[in-house]
Protein backbone atom coordinates (compact mmCIF):
# COMPACT_ATOMS: atom_id res chain seq x y z
CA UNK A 1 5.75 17.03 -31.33
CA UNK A 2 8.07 18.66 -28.46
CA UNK A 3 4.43 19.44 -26.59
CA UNK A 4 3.07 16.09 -26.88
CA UNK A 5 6.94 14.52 -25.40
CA UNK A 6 6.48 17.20 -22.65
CA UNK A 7 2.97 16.46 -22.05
CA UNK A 8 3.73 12.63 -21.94
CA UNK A 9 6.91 13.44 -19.16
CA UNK A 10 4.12 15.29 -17.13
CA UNK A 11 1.61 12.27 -16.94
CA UNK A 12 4.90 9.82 -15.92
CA UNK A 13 5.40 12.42 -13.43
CA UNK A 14 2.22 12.76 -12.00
CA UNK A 15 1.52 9.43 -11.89
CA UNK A 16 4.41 8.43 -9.94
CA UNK A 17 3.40 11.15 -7.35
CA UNK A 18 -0.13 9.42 -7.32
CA UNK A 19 1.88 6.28 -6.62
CA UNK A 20 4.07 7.31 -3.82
CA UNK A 21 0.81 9.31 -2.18
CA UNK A 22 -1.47 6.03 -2.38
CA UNK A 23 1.30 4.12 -1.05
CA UNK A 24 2.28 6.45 2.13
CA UNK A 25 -1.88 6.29 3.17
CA UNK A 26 -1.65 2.51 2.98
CA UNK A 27 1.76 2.21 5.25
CA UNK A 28 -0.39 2.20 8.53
CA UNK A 29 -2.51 -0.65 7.28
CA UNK A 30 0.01 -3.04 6.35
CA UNK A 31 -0.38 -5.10 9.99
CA UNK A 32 1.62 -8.24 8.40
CA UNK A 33 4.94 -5.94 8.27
CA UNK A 34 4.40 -5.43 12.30
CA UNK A 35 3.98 -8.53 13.62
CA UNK A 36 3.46 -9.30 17.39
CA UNK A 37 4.06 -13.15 17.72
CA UNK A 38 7.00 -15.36 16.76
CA UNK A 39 5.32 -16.81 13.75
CA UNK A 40 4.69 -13.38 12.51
CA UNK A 41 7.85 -12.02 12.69
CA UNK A 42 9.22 -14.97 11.00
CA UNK A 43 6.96 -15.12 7.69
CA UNK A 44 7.82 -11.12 8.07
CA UNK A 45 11.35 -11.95 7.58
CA UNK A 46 10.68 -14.42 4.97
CA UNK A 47 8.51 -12.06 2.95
CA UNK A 48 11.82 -9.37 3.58
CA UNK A 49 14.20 -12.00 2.14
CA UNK A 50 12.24 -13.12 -0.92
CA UNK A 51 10.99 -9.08 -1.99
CA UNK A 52 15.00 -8.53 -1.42
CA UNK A 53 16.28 -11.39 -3.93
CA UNK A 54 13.67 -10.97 -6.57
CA UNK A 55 14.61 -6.73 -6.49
CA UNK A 56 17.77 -8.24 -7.66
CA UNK A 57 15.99 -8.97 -11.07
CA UNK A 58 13.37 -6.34 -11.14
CA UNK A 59 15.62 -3.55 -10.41
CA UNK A 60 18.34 -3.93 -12.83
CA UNK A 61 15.88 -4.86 -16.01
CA UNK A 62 14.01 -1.69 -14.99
CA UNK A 63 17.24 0.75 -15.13
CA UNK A 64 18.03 -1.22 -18.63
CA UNK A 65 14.77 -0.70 -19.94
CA UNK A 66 14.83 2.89 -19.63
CA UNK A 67 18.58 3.14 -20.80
CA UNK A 68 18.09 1.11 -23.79
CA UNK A 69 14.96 2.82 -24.81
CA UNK A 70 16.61 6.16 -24.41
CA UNK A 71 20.41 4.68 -25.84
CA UNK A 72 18.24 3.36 -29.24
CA UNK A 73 15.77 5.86 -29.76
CA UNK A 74 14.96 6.95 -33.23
CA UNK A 75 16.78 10.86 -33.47
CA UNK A 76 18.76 12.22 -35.90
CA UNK A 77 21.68 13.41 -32.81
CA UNK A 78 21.49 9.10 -31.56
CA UNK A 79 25.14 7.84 -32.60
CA UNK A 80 24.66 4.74 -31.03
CA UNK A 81 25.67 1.82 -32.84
CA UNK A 82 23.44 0.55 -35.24
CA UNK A 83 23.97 -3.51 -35.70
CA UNK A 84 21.38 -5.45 -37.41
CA UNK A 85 22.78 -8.78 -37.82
CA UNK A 86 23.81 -9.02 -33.69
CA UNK A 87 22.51 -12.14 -32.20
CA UNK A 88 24.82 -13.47 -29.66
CA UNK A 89 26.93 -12.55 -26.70
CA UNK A 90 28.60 -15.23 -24.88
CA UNK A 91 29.48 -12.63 -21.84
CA UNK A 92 25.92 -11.54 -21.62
CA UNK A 93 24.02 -14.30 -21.79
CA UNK A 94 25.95 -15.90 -19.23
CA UNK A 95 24.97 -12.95 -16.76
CA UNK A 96 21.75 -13.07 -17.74
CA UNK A 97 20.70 -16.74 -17.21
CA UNK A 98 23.62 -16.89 -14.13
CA UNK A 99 21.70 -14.33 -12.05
CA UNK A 100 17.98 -15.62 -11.95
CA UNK A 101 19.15 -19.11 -12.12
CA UNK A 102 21.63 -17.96 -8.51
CA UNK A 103 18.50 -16.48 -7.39
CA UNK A 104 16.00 -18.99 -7.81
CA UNK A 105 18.05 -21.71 -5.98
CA UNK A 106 18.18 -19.27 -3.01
CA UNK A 107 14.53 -18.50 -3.11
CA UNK A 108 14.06 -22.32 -2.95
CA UNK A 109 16.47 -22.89 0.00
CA UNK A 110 15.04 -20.03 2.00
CA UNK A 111 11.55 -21.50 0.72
CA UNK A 112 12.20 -25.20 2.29
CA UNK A 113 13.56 -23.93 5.51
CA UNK A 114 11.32 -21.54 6.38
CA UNK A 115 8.61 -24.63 5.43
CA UNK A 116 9.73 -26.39 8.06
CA UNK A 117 9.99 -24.05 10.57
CA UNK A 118 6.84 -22.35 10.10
CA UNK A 119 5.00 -25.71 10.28
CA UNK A 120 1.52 -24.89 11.70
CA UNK A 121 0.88 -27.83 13.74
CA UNK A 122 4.58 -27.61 15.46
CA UNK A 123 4.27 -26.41 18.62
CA UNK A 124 6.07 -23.11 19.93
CA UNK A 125 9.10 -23.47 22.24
CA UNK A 126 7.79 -21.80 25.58
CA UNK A 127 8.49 -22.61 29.19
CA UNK A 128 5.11 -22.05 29.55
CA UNK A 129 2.42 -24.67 28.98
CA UNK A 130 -0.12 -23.97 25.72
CA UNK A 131 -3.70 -23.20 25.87
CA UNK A 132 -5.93 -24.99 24.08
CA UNK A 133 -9.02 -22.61 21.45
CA UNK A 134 -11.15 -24.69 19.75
CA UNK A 135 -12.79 -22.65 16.39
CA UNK A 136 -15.31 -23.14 14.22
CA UNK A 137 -16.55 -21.32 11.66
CA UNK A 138 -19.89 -20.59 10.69
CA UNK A 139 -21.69 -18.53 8.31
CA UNK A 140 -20.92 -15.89 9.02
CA UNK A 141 -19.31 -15.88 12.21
CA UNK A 142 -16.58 -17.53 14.40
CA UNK A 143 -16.79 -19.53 17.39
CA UNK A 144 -14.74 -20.08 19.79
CA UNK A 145 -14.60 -23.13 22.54
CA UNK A 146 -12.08 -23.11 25.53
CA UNK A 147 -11.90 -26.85 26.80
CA UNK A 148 -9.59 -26.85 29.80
CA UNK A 149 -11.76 -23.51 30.83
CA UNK A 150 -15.09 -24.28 30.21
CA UNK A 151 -16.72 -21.20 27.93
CA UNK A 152 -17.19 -20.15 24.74
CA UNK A 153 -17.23 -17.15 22.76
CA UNK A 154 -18.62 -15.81 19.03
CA UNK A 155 -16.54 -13.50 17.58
CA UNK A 156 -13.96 -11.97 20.03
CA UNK A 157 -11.08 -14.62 21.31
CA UNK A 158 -9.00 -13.72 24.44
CA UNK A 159 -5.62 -15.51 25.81
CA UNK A 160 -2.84 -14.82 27.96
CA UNK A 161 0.10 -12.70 26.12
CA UNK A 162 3.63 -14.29 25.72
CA UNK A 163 1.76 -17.75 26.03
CA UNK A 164 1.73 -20.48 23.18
CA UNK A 165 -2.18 -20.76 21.89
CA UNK A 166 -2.98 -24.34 20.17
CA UNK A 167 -5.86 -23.08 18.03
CA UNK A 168 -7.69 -26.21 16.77
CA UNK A 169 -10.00 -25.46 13.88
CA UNK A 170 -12.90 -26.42 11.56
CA UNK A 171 -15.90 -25.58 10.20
CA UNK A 172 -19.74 -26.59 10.34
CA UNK A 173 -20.12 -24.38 6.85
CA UNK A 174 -18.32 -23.77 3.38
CA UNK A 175 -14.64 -23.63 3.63
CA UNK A 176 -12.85 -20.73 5.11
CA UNK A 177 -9.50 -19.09 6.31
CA UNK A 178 -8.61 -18.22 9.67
CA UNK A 179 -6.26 -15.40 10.14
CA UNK A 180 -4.82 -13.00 12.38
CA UNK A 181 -1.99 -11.12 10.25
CA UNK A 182 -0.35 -9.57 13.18
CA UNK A 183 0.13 -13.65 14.92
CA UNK A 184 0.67 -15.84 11.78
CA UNK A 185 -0.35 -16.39 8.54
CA UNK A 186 -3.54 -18.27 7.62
CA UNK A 187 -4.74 -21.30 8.06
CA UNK A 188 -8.14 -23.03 6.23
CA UNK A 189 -11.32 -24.43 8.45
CA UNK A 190 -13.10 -27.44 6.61
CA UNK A 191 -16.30 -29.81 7.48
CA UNK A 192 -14.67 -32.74 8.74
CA UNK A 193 -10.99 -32.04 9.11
CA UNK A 194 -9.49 -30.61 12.29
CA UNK A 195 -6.46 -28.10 11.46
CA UNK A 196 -4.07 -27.50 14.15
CA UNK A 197 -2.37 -23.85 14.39
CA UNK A 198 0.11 -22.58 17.01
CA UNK A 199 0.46 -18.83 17.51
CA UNK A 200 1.75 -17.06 20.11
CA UNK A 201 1.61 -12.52 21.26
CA UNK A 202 4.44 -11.67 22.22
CA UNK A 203 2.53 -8.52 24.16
CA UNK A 204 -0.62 -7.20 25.50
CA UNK A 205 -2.91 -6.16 22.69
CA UNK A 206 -5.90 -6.47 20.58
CA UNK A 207 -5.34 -8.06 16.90
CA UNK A 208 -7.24 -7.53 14.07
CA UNK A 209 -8.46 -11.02 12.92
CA UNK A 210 -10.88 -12.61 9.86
CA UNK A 211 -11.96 -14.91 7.65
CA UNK A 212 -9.93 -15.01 4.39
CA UNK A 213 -11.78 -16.88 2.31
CA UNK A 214 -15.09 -15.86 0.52
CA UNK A 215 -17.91 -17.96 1.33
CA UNK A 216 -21.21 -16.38 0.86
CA UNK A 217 -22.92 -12.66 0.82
CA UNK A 218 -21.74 -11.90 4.50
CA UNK A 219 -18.20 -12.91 4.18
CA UNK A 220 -17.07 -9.38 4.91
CA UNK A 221 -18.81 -9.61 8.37
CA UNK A 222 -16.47 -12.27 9.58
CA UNK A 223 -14.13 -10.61 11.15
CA UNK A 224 -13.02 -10.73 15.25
CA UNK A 225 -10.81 -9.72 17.80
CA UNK A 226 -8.13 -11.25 19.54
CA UNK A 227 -6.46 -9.93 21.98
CA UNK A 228 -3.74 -10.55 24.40
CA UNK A 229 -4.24 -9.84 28.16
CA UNK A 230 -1.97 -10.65 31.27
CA UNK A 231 -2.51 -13.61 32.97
CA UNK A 232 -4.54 -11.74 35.59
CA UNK A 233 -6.64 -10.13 33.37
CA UNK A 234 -7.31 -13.54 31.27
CA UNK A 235 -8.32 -15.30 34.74
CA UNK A 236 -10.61 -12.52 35.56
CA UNK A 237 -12.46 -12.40 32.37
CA UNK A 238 -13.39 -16.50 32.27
CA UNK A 239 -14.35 -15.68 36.09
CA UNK A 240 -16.89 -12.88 34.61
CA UNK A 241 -18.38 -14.53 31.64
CA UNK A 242 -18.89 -18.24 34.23
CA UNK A 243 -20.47 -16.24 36.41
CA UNK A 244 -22.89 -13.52 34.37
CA UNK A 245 -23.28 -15.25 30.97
CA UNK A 246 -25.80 -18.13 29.86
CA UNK A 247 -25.20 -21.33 28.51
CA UNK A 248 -25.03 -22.39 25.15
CA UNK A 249 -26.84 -25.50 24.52
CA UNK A 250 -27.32 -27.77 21.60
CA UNK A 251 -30.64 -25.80 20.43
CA UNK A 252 -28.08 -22.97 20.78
CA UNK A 253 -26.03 -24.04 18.56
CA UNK A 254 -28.13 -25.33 15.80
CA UNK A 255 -29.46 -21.52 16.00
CA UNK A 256 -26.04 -19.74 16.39
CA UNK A 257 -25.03 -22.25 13.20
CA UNK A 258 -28.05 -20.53 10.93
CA UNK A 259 -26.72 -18.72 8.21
CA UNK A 260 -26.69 -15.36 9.76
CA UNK A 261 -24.41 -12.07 10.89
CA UNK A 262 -24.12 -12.24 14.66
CA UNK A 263 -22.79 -9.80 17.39
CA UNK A 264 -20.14 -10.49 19.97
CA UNK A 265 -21.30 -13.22 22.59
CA UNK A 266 -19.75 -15.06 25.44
CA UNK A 267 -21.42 -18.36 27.21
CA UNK A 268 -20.49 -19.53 30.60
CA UNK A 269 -20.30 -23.64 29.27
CA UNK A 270 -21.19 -25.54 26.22
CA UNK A 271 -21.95 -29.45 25.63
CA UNK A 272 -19.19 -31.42 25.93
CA UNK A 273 -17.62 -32.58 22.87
CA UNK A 274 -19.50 -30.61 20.71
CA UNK A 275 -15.84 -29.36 18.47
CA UNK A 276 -15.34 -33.36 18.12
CA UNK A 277 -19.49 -33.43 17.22
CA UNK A 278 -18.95 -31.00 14.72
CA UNK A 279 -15.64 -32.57 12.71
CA UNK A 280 -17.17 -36.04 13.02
CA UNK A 281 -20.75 -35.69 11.36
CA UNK A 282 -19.22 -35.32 8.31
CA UNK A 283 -17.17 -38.30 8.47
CA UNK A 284 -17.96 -41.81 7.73
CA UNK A 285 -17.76 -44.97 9.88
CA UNK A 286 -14.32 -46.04 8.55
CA UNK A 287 -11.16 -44.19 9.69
CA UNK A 288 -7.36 -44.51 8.22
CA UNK A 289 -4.23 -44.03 10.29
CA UNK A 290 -3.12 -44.89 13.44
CA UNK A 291 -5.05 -43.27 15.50
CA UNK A 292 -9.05 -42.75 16.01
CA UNK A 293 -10.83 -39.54 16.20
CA UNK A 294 -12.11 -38.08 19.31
CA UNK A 295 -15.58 -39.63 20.18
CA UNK A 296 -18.47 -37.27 20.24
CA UNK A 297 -21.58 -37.86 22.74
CA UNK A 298 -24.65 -39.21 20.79
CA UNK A 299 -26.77 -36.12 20.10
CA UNK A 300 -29.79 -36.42 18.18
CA UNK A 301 -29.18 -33.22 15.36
CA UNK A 302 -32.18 -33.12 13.08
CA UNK A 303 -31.02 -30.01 11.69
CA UNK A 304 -28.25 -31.24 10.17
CA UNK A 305 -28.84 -34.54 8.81
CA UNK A 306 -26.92 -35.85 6.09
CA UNK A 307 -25.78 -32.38 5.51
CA UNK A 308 -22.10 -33.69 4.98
CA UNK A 309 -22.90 -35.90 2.71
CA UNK A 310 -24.95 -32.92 0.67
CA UNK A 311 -21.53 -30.91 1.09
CA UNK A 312 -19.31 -33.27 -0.11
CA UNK A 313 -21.84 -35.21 -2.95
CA UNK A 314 -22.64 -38.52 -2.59
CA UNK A 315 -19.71 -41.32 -1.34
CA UNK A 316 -18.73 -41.78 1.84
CA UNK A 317 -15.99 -39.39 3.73
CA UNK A 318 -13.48 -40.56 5.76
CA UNK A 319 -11.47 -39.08 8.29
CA UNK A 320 -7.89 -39.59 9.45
CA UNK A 321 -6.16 -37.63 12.78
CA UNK A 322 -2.69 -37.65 12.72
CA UNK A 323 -1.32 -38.13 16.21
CA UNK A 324 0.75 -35.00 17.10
CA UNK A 325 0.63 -32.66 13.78
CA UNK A 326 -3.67 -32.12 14.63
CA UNK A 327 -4.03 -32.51 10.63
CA UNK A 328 -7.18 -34.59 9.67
CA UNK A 329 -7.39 -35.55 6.55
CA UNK A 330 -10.56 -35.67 4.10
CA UNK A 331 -10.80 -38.49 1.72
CA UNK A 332 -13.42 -39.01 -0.63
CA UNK A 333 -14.19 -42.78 -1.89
């Protein structure tokens, strides 16, 4: 008996050593507690405040677990009380329903305004003007279009540090999740909906970035880079890639689009409109809301055909833009 109670104290040891090793070698890999953007550092402070109010719980059921295990054991030298027929305590039950109740209502305050600040269409207060990314994922890769520049990129984004970046997003395959922990938290790309994101580094740097969401055997692949670069450096890297790098064309595309793993790849244009292209082909003729999607050229796109309506099953889709917030909205009828 007194070898087994030892043996048992040994195992609770060692396994909270285990514990406390595993969790030291996973400190430097915890990038969303060292943010580098506004937005991270505020869902940082949000995920702070909410661990802090529900240790207010955890802690104090965990120190009167063990107490009360070890007050009420079953041993001959126990003199605690022994009351069978207990089953109320006015005092008690009042802290004990007071306390989560307290701390629930603050979770939900901190919850709402933290909502509404962390709004990912809102735009960043800067002096400086945004820059516009357009994404789209693919299997199993990301693309990347800069408008007001002119190029494009697979897999690697660049952008000016301490500079707002209105990332507008989609997808031309399954569903997935764009996210760069060390910026902001993540945001989903879907056929025929264009997302709107704001994020913003705060200093020069490259950021790990991925795709969140599983979506077929390569999933794991579909991860990039994004880094932050002084202004200088930024100008001088769209002057390389429109000077060295091909175009990417429509065939291009339909290629770069194949279900596939891809390496990093720059291109020194691309079709115009082709981000619009993309979010309208899976949309219907009629739109809702006030305002009407972005027009696409005419393209002929054999390749894929009806393949919105073979994502979404049969039914028409319809697509509404919202004016500032960049949300479109899927409906199915």
């Amino acid at each position: 008996m007194r070898q087994g109670r030892i043996f048992r104290r040994l195992a609770a040891i060692m396994m909270l050593a285990a514990i406390a090793v595993m969790s030291t070698g996973c400190t430097e890999k915890m990038i969303v507690l060292d943010p580098k953007g506004p937005v991270g550092e505020q869902q940082r402070d949000l995920i702070y405040i909410s661990t802090v109010l529900c240790l207010v719980v955890v802690v104090p059921v965990l120190i009167l677990t063990v107490w009360i295990v070890w007050r009420y054991r079953d041993s001959k030298k126990n003199k605690a009380e022994y009351a069978p027929e207990w089953e109320h305590n006015t005092k008690l039950e009042t802290i004990w329903w007071s306390i989560p109740i307290l701390i629930i209502a603050a979770l939900a305050v901190v919850t709402v305004k933290y909502t509404h600040i962390l709004e990912p269409s809102k735009p960043l207060a800067s002096e400086k003007q945004p820059i516009t990314i357009q994404v789209t994922s693919l299997d199993w890769k990301w693309l990347f279009y800069y408008p007001d520049q002119g190029i494009a990129t697979v897999n690697y984004v660049q952008f000016p540090d301490n500079v707002p970046v209105k990332f507008m997003l989609t997808s031309d395959a399954p569903m997935n999740s764009f996210w760069i922990p060390q910026l902001g938290g993540q945001i989903y790309t879907m056929s025929g909906m264009a997302m709107t994101l704001h994020l913003q580094a705060n200093e020069p740097g490259k950021y790990f970035g991925s795709g969140a969401n599983f979506s077929g055997k390569d999933f794991a692949s579909m991860n990039f880079t994004a880094e932050a670069a002084p202004q200088e450096q930024f100008d001088k890297w769209v002057a390389g890639i429109k000077s060295t790098q091909p175009a990417l064309t429509e065939e291009g595309y339909k290629t770069l689009a194949a279900p596939g793993v891809t390496e990093v790849a720059s291109f020194s244009s691309f079709p115009k409109g082709l981000f619009e292209q993309t979010v309208s082909k899976y949309s219907s003729g009629h739109q809702h809301g006030q305002t009407e999607p972005a027009k696409a050229p005419k393209t002929e796109d054999k390749g894929h055909a009806g393949h919105g309506k073979d994502a979404a099953g049969s039914g028409s889709v319809s697509t509404t833009k919202q004016e500032e917030g960049g949300h479109s909205h899927v409906g199915q009828h």
